[in-house]
N, C-alpha and C. Protein backbone atom coordinates (compact mmCIF):
# COMPACT_ATOMS: atom_id res chain seq x y z
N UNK A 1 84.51 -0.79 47.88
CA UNK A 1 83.55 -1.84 47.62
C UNK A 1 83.97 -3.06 48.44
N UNK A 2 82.96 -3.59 48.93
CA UNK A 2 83.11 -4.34 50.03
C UNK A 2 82.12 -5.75 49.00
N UNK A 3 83.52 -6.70 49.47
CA UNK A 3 82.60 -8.31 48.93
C UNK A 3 82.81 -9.41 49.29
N UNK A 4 81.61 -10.29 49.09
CA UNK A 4 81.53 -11.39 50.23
C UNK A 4 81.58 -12.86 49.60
N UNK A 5 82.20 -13.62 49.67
CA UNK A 5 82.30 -14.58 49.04
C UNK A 5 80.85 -15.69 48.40
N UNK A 6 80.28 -15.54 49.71
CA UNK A 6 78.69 -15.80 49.24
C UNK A 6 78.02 -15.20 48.69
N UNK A 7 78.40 -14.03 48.09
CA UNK A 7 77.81 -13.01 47.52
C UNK A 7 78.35 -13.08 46.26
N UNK A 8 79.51 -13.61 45.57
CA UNK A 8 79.78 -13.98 44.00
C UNK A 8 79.60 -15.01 43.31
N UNK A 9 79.17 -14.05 42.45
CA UNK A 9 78.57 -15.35 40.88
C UNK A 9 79.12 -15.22 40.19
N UNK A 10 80.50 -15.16 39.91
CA UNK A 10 81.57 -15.69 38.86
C UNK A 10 83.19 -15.27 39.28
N UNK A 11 83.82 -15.80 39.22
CA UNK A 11 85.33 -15.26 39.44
C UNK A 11 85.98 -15.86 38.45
N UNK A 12 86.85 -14.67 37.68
CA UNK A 12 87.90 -14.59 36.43
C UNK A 12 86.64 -16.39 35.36
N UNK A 13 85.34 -16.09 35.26
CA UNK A 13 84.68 -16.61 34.51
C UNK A 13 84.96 -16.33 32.84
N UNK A 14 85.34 -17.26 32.11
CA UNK A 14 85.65 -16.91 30.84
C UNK A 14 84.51 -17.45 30.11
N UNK A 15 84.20 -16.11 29.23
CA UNK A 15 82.74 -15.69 28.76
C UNK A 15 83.10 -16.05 26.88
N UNK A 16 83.14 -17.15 26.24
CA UNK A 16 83.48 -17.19 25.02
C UNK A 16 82.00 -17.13 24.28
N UNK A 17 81.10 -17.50 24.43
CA UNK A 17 79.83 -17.65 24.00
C UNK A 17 79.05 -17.34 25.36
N UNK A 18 77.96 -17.06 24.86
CA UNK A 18 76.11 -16.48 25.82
C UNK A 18 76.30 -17.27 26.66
N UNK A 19 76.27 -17.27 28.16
CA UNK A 19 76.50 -18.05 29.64
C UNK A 19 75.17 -17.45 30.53
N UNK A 20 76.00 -18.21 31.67
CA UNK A 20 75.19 -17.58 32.63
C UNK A 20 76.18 -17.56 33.95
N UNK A 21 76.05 -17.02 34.38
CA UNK A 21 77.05 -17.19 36.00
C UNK A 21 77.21 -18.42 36.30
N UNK A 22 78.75 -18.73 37.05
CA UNK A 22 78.85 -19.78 37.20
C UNK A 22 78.07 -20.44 38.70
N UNK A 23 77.92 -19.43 39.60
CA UNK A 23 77.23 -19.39 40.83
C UNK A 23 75.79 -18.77 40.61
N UNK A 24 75.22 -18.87 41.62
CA UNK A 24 73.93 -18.30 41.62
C UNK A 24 73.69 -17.99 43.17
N UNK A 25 72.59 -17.62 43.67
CA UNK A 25 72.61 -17.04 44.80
C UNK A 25 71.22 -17.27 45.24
N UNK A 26 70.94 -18.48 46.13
CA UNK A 26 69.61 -18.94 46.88
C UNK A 26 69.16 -18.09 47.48
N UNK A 27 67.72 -17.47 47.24
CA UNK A 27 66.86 -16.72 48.35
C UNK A 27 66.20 -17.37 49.42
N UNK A 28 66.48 -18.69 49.19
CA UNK A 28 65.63 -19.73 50.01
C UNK A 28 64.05 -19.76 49.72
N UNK A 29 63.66 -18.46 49.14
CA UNK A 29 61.92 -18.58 48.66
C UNK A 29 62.14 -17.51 47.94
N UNK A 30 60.26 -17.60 46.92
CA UNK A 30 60.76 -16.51 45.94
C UNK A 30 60.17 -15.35 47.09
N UNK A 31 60.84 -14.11 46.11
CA UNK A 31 60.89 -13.07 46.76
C UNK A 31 61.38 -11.83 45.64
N UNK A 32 61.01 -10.47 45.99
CA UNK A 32 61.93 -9.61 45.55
C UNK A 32 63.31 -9.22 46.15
N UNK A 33 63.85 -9.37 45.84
CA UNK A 33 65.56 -9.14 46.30
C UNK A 33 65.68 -7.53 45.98
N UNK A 34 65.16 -6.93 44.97
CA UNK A 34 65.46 -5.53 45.07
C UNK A 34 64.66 -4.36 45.60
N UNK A 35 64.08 -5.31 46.51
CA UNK A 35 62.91 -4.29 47.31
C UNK A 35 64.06 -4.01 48.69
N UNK A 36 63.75 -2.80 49.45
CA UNK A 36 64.80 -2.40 50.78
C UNK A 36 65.94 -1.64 50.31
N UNK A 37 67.03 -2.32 50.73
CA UNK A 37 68.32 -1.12 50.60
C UNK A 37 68.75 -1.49 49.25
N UNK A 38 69.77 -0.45 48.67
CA UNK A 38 69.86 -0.72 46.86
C UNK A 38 70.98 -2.08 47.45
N UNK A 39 70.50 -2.70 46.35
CA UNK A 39 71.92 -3.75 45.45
C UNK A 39 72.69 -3.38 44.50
N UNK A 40 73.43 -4.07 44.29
CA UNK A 40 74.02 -3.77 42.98
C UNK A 40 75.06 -5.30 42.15
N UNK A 41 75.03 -5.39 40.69
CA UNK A 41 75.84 -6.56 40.47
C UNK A 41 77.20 -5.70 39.91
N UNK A 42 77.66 -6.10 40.25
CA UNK A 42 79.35 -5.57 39.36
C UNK A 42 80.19 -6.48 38.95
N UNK A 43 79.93 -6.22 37.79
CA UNK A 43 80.93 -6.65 36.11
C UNK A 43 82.18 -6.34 36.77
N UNK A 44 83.41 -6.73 37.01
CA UNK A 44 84.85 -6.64 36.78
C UNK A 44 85.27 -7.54 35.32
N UNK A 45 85.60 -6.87 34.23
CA UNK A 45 86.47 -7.56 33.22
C UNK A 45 87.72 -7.64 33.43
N UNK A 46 88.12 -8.97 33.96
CA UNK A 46 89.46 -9.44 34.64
C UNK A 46 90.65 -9.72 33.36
N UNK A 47 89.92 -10.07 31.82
CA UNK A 47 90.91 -10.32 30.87
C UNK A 47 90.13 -9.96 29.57
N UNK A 48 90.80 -9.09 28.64
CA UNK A 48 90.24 -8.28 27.46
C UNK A 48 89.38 -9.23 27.25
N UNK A 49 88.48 -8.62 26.26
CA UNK A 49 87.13 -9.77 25.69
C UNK A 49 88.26 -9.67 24.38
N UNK A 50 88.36 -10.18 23.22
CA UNK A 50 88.64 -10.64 21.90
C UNK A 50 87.47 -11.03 20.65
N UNK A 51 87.49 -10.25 19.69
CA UNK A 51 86.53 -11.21 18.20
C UNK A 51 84.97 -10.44 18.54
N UNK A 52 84.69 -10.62 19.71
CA UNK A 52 83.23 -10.59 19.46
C UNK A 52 82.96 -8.88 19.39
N UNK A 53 81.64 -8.61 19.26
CA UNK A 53 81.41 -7.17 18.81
C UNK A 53 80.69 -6.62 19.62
N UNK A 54 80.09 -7.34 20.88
CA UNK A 54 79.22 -6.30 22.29
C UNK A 54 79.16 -7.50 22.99
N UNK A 55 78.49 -7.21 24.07
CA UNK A 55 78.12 -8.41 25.62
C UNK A 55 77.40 -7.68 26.27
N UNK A 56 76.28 -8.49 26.24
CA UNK A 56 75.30 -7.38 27.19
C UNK A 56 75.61 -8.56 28.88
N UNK A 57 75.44 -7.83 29.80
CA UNK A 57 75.49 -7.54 31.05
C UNK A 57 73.93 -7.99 31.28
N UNK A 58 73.96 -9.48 32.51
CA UNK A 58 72.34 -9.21 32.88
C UNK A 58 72.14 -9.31 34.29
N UNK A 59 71.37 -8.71 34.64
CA UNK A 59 70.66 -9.44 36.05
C UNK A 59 69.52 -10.24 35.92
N UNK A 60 69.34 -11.50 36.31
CA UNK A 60 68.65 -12.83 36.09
C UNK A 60 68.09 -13.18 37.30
N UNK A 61 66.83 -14.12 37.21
CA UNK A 61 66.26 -14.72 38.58
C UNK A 61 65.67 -15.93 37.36
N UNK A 62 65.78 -16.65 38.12
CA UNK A 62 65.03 -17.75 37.76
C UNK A 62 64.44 -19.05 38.94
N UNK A 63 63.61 -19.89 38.28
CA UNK A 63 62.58 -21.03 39.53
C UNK A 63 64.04 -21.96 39.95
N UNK A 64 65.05 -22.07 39.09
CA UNK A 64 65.87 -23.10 39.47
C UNK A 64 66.68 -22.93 39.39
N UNK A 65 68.11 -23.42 40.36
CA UNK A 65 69.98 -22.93 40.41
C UNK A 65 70.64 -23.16 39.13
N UNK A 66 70.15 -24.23 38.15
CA UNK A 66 70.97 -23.90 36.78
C UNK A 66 70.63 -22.75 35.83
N UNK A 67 69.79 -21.92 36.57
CA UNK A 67 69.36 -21.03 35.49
C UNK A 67 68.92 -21.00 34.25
N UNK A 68 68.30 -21.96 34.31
CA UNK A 68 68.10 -22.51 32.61
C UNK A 68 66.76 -21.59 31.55
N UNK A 69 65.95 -21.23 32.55
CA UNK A 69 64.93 -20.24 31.92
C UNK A 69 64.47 -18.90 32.46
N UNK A 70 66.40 -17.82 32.77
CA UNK A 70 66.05 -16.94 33.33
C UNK A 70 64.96 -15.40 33.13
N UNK A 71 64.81 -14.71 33.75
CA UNK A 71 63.59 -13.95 33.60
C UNK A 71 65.15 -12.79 33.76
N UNK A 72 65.06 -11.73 32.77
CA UNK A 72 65.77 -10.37 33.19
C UNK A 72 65.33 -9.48 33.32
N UNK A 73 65.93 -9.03 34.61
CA UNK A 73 65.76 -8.14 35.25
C UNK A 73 66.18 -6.40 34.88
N UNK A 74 67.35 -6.94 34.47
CA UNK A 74 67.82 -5.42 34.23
C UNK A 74 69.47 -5.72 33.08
N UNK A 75 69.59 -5.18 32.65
CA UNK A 75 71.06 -5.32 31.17
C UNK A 75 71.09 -4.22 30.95
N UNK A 76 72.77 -4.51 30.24
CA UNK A 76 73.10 -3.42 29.67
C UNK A 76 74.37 -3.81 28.79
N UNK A 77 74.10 -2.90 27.45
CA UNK A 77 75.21 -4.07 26.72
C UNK A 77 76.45 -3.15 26.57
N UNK A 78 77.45 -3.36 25.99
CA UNK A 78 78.93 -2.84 25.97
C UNK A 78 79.94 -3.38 24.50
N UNK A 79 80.04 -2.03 24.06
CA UNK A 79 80.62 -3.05 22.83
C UNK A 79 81.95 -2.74 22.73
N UNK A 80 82.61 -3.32 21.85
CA UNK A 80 84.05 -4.20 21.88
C UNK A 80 84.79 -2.76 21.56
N UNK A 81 84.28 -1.85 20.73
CA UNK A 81 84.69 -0.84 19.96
C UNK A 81 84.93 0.41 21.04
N UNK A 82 83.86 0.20 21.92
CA UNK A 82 83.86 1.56 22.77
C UNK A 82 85.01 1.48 23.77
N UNK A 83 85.54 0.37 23.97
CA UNK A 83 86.61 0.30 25.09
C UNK A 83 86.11 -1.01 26.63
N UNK A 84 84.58 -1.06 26.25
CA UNK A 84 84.02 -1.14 27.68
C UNK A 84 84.60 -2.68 28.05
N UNK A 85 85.35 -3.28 27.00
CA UNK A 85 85.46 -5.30 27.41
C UNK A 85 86.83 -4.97 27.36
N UNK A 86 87.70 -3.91 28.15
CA UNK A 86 88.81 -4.18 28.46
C UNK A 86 89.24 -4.43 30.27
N UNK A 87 90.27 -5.05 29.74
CA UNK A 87 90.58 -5.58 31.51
C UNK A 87 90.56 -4.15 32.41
N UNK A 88 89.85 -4.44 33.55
CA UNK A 88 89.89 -3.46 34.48
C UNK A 88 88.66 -2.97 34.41
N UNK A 89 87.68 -2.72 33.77
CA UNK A 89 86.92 -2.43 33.48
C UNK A 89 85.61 -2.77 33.90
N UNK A 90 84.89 -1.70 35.05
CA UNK A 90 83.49 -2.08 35.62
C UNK A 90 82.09 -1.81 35.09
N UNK A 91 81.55 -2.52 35.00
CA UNK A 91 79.83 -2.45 34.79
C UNK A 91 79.29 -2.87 36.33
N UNK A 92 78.33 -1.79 36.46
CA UNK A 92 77.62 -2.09 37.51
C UNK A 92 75.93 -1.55 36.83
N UNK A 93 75.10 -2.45 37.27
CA UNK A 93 73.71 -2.61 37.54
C UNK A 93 73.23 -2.55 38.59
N UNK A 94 72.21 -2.38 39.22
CA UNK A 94 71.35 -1.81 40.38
C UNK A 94 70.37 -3.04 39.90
N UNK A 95 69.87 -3.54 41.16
CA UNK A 95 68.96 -4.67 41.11
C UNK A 95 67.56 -4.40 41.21
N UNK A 96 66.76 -4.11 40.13
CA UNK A 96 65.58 -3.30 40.60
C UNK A 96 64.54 -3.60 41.42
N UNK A 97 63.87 -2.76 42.31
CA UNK A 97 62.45 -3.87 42.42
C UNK A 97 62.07 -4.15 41.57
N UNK A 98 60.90 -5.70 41.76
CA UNK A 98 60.48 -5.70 40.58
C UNK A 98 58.69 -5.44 40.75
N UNK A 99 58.40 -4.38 40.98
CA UNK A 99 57.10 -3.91 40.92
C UNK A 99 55.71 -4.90 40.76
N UNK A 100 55.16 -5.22 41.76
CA UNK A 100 53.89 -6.20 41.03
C UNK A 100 54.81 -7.40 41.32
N UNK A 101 55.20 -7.91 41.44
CA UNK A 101 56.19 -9.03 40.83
C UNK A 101 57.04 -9.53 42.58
N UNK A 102 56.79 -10.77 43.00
CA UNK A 102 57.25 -11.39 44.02
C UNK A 102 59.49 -11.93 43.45
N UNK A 103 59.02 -11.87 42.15
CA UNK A 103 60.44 -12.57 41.64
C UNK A 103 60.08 -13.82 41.63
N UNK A 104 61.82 -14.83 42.02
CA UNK A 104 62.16 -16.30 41.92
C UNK A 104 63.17 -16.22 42.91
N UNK A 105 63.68 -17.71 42.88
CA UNK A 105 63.90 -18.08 44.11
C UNK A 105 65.53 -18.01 44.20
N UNK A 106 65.52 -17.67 42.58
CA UNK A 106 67.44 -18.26 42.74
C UNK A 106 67.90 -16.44 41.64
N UNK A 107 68.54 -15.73 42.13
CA UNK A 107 69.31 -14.37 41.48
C UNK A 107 70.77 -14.98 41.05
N UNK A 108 70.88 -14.35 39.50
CA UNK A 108 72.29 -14.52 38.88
C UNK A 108 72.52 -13.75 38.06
N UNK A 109 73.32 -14.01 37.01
CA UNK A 109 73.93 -13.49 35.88
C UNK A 109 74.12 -14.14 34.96
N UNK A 110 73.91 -13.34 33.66
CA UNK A 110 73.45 -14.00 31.98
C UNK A 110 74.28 -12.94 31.21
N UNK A 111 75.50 -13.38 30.63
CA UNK A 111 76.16 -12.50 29.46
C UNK A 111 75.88 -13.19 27.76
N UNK A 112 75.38 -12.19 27.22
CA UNK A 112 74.68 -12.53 25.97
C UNK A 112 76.16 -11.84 24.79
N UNK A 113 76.73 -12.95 23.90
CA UNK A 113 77.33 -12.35 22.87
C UNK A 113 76.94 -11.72 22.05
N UNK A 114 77.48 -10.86 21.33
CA UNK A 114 76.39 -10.13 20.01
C UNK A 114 77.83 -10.32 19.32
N UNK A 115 77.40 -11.02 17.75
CA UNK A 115 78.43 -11.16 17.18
C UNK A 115 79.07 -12.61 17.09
N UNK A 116 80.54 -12.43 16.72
CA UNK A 116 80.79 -13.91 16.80
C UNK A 116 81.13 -14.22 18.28
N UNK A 117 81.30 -15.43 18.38
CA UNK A 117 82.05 -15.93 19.82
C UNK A 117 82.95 -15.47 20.28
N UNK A 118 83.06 -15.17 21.47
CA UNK A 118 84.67 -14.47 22.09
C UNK A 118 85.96 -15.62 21.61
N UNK A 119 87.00 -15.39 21.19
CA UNK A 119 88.15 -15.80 21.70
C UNK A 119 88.96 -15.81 22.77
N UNK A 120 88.56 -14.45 23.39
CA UNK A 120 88.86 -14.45 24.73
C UNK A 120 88.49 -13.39 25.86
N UNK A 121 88.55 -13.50 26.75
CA UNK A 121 87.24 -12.45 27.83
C UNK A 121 87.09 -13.57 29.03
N UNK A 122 87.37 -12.90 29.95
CA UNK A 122 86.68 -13.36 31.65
C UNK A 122 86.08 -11.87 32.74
N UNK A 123 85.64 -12.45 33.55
CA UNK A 123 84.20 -11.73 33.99
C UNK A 123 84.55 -12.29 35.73
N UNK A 124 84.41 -11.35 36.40
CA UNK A 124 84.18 -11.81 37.88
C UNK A 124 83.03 -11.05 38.26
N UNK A 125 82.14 -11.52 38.71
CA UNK A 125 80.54 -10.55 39.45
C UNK A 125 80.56 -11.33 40.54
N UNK A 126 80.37 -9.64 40.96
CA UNK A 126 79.74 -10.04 42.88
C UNK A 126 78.37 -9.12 42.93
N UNK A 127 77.70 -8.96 44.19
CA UNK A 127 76.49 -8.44 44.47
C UNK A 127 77.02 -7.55 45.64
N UNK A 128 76.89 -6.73 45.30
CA UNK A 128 77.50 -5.64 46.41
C UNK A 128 76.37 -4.68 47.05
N UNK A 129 76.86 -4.12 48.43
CA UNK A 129 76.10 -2.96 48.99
C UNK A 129 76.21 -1.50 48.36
N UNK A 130 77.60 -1.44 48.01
CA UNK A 130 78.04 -0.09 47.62
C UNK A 130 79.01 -0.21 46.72
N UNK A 131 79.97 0.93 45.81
CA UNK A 131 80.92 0.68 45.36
C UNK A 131 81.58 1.82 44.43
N UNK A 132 82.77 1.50 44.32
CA UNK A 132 83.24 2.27 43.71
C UNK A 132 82.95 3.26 42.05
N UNK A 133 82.96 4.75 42.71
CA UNK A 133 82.29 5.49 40.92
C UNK A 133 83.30 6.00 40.92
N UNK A 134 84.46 5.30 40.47
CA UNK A 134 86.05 5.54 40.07
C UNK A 134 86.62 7.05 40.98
N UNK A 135 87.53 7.39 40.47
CA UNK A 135 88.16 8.62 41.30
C UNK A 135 87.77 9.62 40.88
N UNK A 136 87.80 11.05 41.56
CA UNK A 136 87.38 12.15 41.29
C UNK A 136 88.82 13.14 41.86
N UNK A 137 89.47 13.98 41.09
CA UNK A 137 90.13 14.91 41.53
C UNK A 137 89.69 16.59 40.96
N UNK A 138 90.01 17.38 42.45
CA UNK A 138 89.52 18.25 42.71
C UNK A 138 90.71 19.40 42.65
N UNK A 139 90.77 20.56 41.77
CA UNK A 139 91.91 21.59 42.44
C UNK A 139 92.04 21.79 43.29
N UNK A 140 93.09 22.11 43.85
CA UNK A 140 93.85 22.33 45.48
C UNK A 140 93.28 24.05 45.63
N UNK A 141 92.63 23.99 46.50
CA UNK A 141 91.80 24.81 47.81
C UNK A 141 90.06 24.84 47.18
N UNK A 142 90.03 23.53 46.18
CA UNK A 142 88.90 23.54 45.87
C UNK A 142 87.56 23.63 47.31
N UNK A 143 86.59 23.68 47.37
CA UNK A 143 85.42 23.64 48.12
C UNK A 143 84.42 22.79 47.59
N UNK A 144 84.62 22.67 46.45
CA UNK A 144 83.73 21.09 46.22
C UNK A 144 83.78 19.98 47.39
C-alpha cells in the first residue's frame, strides 16, 4: 500500500467521542470521486479503542472543509467485542460511485461511537489506490 501525504485524513487521530477526520481532501469542484479507477479509505487502528462498544467507519463528502453536514457515502461498523478496535488493525472501504449523484466538493471521514465515549483509541486514514488483504500462505510445491 502506497500513501501520499495529501492523500491523509487523520494520523494517530484520537477518536474519544463521534468526529470527523482531522483533514479533508479538496476536489476543487463538486464531483464524483468514485467514478474511474477504485479508491479506497483505510482505517489503521494505531492505539486499542477502550470503554466504548462499536465505531462505525465512514466515508463522507460534504459542501464545506469542516465537514459539518456530511452526506455518507459508505460505513461500516466494528465492535469492541469482536477484536476489530485493536491496534494494528485495518478497515478498508471502497469509495463508491455515487450513481445519479455529482457528490460535493470536499471527501473525508466520520467515526460514529456506539455506546459510551472511548477512553482511548486513535485512527490514521489515508485514501489509497491499492492495498494490502493481509498475508496468504501456501504449502510448499503448492500451484495455487
Amino acid at each position: 500500500m502506497i500513501t501520499d501525504a495529501l492523500l491523509s485524513l487523520s494520523a494517530n487521530q484520537a477518536v474519544t467521542a463521534s468526529a470527523v477526520s482531522t483533514n479533508t481532501i479538496d476536489l476543487s469542484q463538486i464531483r464524483d470521486i468514485g467514478e474511474g479507477k477504485p479508491l479506497y479509505m483505510v482505517f489503521t487502528i494505531t492505539e486499542t479503542f477502550a470503554t466504548l462498544t462499536s465505531l462505525a467507519f465512514n466515508v463522507v463528502t460534504d459542501d464545506n472543509a469542516s465537514l459539518s453536514s456530511p452526506a455518507v457515502i459508505n460505513t461500516v461498523s466494528v465492535t469492541l467485542a469482536s477484536g476489530g478496535l485493536a491496534a494494528g488493525k485495518q478497515i478498508v472501504l471502497p469509495i463508491p460511485p455515487l450513481k445519479g449523484s455529482k457528490g460535493e466538493r470536499y471527501l473525508g471521514a466520520s467515526f460514529t461511537v456506539g455506546g459510551s465515549n472511548a477512553t482511548a483509541g486513535k485512527i490514521t486514514t489515508d485514501i489509497v489506490e491499492t492495498f494490502q488483504d493481509g498475508q496468504k500462505y501456501y504449502p510448499s510445491g503448492s500451484t495455487v
